[in-house]
N, C-alpha and C. Protein backbone atom coordinates (compact mmCIF):
# COMPACT_ATOMS: atom_id res chain seq x y z
N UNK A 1 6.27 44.48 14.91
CA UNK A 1 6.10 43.19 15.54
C UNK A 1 7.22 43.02 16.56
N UNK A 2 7.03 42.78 17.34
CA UNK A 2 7.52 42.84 18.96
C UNK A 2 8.58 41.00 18.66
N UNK A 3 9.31 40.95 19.88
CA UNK A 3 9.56 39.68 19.60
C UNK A 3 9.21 38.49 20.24
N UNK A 4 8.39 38.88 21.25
CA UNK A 4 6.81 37.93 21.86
C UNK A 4 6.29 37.36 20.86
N UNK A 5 5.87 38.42 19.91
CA UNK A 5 4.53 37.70 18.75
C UNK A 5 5.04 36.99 17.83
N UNK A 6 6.73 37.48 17.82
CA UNK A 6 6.70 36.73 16.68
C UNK A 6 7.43 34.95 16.91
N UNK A 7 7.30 35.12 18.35
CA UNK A 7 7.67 33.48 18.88
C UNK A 7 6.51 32.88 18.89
N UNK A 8 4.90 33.78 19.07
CA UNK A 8 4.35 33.03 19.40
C UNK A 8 3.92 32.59 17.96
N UNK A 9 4.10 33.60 16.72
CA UNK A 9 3.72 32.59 15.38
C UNK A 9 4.77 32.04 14.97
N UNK A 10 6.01 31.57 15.40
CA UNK A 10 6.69 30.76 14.99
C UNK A 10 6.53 29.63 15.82
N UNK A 11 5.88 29.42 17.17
CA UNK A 11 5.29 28.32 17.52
C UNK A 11 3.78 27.63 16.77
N UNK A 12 3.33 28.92 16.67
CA UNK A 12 1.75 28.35 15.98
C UNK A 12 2.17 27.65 14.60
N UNK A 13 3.22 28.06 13.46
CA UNK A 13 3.88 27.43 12.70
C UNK A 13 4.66 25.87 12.69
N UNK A 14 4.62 25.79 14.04
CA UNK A 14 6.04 24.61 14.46
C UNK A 14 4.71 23.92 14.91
N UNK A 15 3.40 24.34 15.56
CA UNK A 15 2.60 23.08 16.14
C UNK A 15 1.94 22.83 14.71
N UNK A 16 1.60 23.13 13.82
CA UNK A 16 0.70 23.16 12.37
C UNK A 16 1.04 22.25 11.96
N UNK A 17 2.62 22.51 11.67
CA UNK A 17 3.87 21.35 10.92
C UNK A 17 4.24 20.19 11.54
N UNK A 18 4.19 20.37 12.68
CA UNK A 18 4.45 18.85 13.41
C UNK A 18 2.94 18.15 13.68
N UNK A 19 1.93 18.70 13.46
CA UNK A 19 0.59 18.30 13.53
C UNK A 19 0.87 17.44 12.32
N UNK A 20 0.91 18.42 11.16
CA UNK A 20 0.68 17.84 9.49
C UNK A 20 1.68 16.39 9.67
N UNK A 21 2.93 16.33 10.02
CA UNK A 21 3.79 15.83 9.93
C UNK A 21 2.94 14.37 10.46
N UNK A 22 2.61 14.60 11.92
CA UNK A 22 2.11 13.36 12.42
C UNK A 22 1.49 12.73 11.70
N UNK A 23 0.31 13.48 11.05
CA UNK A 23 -1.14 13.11 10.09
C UNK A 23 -0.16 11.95 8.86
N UNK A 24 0.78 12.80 8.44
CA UNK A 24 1.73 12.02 7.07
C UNK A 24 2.09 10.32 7.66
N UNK A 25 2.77 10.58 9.17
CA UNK A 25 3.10 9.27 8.88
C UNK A 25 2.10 8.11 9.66
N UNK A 26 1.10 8.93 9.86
CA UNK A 26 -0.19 8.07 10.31
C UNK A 26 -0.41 7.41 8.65
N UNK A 27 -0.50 8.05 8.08
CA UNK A 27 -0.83 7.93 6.67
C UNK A 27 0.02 6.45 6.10
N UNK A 28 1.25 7.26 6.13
CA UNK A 28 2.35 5.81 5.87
C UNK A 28 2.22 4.74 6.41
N UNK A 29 1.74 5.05 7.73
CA UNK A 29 1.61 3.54 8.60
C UNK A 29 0.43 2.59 7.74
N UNK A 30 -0.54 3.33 7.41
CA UNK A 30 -1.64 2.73 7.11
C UNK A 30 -1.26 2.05 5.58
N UNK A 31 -0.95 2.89 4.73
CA UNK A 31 -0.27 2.50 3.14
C UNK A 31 0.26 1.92 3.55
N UNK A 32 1.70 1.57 4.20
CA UNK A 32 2.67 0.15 3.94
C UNK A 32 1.91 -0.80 4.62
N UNK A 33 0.80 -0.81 5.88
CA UNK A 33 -0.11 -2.06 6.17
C UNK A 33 -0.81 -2.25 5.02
N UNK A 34 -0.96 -1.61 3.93
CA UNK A 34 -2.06 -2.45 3.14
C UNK A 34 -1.25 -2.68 2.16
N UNK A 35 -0.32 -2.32 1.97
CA UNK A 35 0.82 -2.64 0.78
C UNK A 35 1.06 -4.06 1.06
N UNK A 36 1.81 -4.46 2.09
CA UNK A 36 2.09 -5.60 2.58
C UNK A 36 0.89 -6.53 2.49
N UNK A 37 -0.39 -6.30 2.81
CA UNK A 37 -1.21 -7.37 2.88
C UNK A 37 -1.76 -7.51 1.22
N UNK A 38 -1.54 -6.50 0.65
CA UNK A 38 -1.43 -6.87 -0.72
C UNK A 38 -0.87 -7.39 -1.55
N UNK A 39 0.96 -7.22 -1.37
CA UNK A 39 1.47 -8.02 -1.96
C UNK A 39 1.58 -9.55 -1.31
N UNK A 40 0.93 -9.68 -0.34
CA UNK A 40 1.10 -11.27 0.57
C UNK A 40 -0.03 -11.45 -0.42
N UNK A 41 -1.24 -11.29 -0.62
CA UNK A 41 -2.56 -11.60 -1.39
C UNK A 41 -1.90 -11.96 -3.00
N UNK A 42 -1.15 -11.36 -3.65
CA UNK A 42 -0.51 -11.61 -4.40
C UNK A 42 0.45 -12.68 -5.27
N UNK A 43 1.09 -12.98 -3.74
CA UNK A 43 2.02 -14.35 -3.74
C UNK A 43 1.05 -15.01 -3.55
N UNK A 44 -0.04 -15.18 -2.70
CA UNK A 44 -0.89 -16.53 -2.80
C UNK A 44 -1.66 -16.90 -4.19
N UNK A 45 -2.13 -15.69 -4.57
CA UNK A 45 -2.60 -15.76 -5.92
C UNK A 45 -1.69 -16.39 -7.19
N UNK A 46 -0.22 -15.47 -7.03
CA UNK A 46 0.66 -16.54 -7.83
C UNK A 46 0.85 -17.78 -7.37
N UNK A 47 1.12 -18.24 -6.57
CA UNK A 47 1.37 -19.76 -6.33
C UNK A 47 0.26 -20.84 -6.67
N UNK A 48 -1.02 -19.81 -6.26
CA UNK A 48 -2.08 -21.04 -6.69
C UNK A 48 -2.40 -21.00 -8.39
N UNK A 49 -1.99 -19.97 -8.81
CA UNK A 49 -1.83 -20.21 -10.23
C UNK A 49 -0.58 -21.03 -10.67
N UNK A 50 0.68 -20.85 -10.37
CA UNK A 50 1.54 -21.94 -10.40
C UNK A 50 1.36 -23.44 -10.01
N UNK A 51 0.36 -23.75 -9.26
CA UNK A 51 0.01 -24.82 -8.76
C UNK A 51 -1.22 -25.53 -10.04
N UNK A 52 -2.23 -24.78 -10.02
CA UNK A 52 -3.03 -24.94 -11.24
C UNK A 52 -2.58 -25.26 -12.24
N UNK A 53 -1.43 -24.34 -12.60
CA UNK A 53 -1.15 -24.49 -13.96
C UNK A 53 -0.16 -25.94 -13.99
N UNK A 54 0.25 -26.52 -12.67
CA UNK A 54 0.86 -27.87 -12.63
C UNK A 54 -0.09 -28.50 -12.92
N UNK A 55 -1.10 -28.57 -12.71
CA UNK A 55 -2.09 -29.34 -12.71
C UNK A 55 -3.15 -29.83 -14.24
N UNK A 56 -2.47 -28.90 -15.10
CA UNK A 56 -3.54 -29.26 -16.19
C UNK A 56 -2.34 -29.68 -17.22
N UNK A 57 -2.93 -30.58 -18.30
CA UNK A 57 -2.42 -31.51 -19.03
C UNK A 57 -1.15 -30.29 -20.01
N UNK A 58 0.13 -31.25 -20.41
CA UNK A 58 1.44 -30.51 -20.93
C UNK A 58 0.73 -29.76 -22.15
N UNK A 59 0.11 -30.24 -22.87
CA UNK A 59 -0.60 -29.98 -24.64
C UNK A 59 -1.59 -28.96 -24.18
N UNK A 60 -1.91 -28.63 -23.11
CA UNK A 60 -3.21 -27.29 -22.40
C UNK A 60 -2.15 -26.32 -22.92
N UNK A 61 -2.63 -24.77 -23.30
CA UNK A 61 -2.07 -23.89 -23.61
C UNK A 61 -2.84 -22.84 -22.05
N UNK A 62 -2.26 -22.12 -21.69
CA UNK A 62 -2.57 -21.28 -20.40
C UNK A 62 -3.27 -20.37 -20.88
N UNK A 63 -4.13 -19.64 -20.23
CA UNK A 63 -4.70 -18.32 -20.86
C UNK A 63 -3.79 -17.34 -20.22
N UNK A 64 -3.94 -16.48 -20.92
CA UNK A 64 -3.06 -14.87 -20.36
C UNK A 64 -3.48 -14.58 -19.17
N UNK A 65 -2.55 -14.23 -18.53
CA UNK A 65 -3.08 -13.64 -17.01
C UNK A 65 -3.93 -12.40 -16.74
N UNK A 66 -3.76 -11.35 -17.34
CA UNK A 66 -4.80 -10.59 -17.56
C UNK A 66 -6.12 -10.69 -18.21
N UNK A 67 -5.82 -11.65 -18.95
CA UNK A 67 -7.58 -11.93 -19.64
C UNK A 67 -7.82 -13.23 -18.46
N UNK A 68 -7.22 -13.52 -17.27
CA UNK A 68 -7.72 -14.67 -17.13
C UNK A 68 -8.86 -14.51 -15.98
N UNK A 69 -9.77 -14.70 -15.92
CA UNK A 69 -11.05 -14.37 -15.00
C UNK A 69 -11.29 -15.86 -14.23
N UNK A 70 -11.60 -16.24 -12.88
CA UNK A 70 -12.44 -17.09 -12.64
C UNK A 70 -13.21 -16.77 -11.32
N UNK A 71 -14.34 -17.53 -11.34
CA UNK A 71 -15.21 -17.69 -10.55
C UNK A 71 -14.61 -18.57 -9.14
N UNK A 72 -15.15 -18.59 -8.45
CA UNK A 72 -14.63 -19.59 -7.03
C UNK A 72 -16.45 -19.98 -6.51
């Protein structure tokens, strides 16, 4: 192997990896946008349960948050 060829597969190596690389933080971009709009979906969900739960009489016992289901 000459030392032409072997620049040109250590370029074909270096475009692969910086290809993959790009693809990764395309990737990231997209995960922390939905991370974020998830945990914002989250806080609204807690607050309007904090708000609810102001709302119903002291002697009401709360249901568990995981068993708690409702309709809208």
């Amino acid at each position: 192997m000459n030392a032409s060829e072997l620049l040109r597969l250590l370029q074909s190596e270096h475009d692969g990896t910086a290809a993959r690389a790009d693809h990764l933080r395309e990737q990231i971009e997209r995960l922390t946008t939905a991370l974020a709009e998830t945990e914002a979906r989250l806080a609204e969900l807690t607050a309007t349960r904090k708000d609810i739960d102001g709302l119903t009489p002291p002697d009401h016992e709360p249901a568990p948050a995981e068993a708690t289901t409702a309709t809208v």
